[in-house]
N, C-alpha and C. Protein backbone atom coordinates (compact mmCIF):
# COMPACT_ATOMS: atom_id res chain seq x y z
N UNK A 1 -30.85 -4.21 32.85
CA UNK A 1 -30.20 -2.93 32.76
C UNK A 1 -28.77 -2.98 33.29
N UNK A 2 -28.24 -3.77 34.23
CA UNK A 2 -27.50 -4.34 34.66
C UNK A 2 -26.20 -4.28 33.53
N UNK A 3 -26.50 -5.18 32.40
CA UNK A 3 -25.44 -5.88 31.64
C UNK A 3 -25.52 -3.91 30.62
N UNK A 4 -25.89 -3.31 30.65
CA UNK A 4 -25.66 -2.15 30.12
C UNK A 4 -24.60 -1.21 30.59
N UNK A 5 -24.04 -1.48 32.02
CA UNK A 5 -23.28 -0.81 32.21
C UNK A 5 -21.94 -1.78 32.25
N UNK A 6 -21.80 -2.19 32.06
CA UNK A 6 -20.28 -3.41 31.80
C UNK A 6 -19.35 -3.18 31.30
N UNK A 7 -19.17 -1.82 31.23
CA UNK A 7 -18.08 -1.45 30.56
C UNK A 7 -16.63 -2.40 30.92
N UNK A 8 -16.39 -2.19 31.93
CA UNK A 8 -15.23 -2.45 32.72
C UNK A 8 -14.89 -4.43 32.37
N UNK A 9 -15.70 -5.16 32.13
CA UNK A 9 -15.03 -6.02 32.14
C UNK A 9 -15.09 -7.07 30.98
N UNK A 10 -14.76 -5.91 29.87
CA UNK A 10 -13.94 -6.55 28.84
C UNK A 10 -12.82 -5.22 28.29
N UNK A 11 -11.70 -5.62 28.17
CA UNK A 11 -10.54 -4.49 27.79
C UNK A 11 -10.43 -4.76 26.16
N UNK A 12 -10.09 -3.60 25.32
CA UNK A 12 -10.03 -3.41 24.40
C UNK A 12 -8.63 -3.50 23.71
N UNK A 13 -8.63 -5.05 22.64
CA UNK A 13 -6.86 -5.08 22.28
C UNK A 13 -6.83 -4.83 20.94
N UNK A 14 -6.15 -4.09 20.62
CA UNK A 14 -6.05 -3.35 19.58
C UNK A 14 -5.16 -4.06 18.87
N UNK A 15 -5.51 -4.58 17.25
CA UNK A 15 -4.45 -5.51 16.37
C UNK A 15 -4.20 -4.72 15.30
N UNK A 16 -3.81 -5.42 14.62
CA UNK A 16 -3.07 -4.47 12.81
C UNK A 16 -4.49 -4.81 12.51
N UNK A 17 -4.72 -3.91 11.17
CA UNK A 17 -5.23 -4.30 10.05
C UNK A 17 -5.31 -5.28 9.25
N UNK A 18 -6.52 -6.15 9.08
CA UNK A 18 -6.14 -7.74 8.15
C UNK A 18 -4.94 -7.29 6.67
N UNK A 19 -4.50 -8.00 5.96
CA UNK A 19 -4.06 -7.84 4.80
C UNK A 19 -5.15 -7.68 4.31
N UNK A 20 -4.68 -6.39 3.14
CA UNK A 20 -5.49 -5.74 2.06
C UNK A 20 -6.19 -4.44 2.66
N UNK A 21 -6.10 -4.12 4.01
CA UNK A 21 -6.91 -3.01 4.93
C UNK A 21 -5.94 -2.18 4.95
N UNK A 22 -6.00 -0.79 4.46
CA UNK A 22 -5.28 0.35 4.56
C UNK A 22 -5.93 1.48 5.67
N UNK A 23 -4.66 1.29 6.37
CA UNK A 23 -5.41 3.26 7.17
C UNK A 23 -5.53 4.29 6.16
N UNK A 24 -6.25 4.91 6.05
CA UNK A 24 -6.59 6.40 5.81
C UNK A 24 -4.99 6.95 5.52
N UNK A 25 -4.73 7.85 4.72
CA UNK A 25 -3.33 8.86 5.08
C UNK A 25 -4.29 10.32 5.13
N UNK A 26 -4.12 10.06 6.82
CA UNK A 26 -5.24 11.23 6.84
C UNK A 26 -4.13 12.74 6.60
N UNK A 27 -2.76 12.30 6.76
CA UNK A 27 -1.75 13.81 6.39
C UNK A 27 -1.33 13.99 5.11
N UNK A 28 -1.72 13.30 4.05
CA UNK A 28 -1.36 13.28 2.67
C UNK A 28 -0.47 12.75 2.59
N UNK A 29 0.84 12.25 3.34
CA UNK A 29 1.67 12.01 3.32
C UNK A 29 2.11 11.22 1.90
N UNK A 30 1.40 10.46 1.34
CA UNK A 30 1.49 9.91 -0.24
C UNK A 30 0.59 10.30 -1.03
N UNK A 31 0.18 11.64 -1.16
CA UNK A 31 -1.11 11.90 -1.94
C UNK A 31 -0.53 12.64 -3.29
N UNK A 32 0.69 12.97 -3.41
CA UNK A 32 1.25 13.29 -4.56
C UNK A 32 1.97 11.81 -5.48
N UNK A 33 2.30 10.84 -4.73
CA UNK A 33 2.36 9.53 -5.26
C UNK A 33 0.80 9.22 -5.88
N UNK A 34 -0.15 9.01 -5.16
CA UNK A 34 -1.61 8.77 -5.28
C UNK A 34 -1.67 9.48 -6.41
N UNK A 35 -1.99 10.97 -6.86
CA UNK A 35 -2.34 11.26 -7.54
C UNK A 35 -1.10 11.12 -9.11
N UNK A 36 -0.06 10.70 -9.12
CA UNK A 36 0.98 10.31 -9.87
C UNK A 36 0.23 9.10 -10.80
N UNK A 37 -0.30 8.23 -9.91
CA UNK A 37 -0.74 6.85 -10.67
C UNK A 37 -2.24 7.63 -10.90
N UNK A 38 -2.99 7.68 -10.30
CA UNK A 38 -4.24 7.99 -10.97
C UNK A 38 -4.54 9.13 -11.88
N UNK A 39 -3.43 9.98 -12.22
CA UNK A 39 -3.11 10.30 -13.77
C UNK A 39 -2.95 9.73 -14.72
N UNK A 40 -1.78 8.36 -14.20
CA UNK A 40 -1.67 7.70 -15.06
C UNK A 40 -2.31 6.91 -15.38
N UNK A 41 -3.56 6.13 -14.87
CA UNK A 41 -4.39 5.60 -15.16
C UNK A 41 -5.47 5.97 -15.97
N UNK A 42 -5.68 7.30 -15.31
CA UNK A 42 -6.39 8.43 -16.58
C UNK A 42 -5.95 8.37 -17.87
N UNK A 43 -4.60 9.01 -18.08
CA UNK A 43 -4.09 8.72 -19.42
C UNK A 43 -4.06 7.69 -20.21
N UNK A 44 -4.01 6.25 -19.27
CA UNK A 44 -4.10 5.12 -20.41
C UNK A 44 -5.11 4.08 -20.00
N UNK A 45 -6.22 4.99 -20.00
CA UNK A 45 -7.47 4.32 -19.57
C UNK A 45 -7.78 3.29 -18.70
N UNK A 46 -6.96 3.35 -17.98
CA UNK A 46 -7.31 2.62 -16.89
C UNK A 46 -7.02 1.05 -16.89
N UNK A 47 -5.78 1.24 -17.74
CA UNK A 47 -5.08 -0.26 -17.97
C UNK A 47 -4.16 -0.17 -17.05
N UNK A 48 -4.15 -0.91 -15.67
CA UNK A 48 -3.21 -0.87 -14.65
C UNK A 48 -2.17 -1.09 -15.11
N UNK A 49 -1.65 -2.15 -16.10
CA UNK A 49 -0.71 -2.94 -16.35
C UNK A 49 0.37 -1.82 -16.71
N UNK A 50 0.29 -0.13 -17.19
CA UNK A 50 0.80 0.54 -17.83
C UNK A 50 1.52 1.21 -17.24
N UNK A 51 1.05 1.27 -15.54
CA UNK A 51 1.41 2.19 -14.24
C UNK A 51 2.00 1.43 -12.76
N UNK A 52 2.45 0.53 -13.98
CA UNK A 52 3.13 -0.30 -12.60
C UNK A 52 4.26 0.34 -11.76
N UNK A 53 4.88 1.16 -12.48
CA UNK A 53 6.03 2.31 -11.91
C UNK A 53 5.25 3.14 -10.62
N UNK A 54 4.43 3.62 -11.33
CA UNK A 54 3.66 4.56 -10.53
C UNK A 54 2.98 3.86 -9.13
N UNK A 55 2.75 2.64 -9.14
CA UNK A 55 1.97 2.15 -8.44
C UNK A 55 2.87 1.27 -7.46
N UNK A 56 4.37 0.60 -7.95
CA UNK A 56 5.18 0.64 -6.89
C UNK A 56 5.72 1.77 -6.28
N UNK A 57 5.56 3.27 -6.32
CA UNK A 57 6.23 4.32 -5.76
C UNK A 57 5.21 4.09 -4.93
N UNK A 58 3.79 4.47 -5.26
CA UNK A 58 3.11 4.57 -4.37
C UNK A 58 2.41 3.47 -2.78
N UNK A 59 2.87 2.41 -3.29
CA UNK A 59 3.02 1.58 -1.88
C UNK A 59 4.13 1.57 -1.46
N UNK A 60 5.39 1.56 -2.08
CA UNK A 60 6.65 2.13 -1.17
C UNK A 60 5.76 3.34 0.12
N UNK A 61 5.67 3.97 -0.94
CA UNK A 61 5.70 5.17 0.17
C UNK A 61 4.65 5.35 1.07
N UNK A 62 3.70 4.25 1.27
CA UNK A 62 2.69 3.50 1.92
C UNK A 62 3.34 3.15 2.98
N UNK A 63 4.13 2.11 2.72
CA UNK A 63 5.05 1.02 3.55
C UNK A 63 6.16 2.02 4.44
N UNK A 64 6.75 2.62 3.75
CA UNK A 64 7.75 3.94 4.39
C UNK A 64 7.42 4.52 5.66
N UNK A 65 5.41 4.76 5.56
CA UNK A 65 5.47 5.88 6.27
C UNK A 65 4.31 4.40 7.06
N UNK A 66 4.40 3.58 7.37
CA UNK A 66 3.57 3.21 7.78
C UNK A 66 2.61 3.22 8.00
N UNK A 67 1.58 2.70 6.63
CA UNK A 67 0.53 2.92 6.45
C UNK A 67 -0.14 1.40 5.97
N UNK A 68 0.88 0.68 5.61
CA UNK A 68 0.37 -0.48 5.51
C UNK A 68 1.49 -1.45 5.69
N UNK A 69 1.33 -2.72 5.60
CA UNK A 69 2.57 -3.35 6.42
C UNK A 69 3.81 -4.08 5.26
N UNK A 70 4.84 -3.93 5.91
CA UNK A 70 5.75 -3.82 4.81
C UNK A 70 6.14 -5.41 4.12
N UNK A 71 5.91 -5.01 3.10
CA UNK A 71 6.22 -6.58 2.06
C UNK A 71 6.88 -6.42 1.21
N UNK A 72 7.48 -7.93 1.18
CA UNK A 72 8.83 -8.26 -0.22
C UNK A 72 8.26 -7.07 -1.35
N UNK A 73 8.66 -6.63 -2.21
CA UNK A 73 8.37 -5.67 -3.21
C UNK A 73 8.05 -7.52 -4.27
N UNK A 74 8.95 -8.50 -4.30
CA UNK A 74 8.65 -9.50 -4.81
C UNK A 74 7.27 -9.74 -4.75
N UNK A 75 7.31 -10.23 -3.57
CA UNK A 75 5.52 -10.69 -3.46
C UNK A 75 4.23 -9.75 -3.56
N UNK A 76 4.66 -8.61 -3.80
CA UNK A 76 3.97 -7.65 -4.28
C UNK A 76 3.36 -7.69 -6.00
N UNK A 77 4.26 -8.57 -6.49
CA UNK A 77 4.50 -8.35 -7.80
C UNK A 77 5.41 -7.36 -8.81
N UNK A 78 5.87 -6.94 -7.79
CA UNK A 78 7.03 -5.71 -8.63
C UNK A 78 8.20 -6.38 -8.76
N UNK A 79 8.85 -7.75 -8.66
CA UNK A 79 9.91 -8.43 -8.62
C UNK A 79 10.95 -7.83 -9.82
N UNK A 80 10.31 -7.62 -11.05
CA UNK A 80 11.04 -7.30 -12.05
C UNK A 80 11.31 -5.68 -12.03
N UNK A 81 10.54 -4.70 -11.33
CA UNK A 81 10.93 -3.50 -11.41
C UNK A 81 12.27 -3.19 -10.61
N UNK A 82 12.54 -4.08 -9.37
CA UNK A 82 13.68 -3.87 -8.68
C UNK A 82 14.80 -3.51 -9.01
N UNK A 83 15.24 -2.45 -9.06
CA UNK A 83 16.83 -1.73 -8.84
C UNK A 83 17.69 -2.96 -9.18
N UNK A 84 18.61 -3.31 -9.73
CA UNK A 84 19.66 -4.50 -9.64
C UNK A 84 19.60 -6.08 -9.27
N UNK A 85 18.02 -6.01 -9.60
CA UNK A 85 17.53 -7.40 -9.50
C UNK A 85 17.84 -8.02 -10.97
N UNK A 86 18.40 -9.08 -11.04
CA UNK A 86 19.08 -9.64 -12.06
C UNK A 86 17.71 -10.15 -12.99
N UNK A 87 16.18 -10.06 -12.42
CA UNK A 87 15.48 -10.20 -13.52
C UNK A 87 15.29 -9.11 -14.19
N UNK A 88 15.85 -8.02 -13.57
CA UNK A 88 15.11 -6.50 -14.16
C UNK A 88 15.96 -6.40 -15.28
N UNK A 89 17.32 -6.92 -15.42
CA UNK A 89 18.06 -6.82 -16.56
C UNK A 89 17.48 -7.69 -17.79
N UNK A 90 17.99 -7.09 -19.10
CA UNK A 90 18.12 -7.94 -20.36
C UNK A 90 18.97 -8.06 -20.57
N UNK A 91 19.09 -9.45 -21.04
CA UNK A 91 20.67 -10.38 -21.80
C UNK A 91 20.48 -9.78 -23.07
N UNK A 92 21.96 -9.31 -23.29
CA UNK A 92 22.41 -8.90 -24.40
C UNK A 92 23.45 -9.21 -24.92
């Protein structure tokens, strides 16, 4: 009965989330992004490939508000959606 009360000698260290583990947005704080892509997924049946717009706003604004931890938009896979990223252009 002893080892039942032991609280005290182990302390509790608190780490991030592994990669791929999201907190909760328990304030909505991206729930109008959220629901942006899962319209759009609705609309085109659920072919991700179609809502990639939608789906980089919505981990931006993940990452923004700290909700998950912030990564290259590259290694995300959005490399080509980038603003003035010289792959996002076409040669013409």
């Amino acid at each position: 009965m002893s080892t039942a009360m032991n609280f005290g000698s182990k302390s509790f260290q608190p780490r991030p989330p592994d990669k791929g583990s999201f907190p909760l947005d328990h304030f909505g704080e991206c729930k109008s992004f959220k629901e942006k892509f899962m319209k759009c997924l609705r609309d085109n049946k659920f072919e991700n490939a179609l809502c990639r717009k939608e789906s980089k706003a919505y981990l931006e604004c993940r990452m923004e508000r700290q909700l998950m931890a912030q990564e290259p938009l590259e290694k995300l896979g959005f490399g080509d959606l980038i603003d003035g990223k010289p792959e996002a252009k076409t040669n013409s």
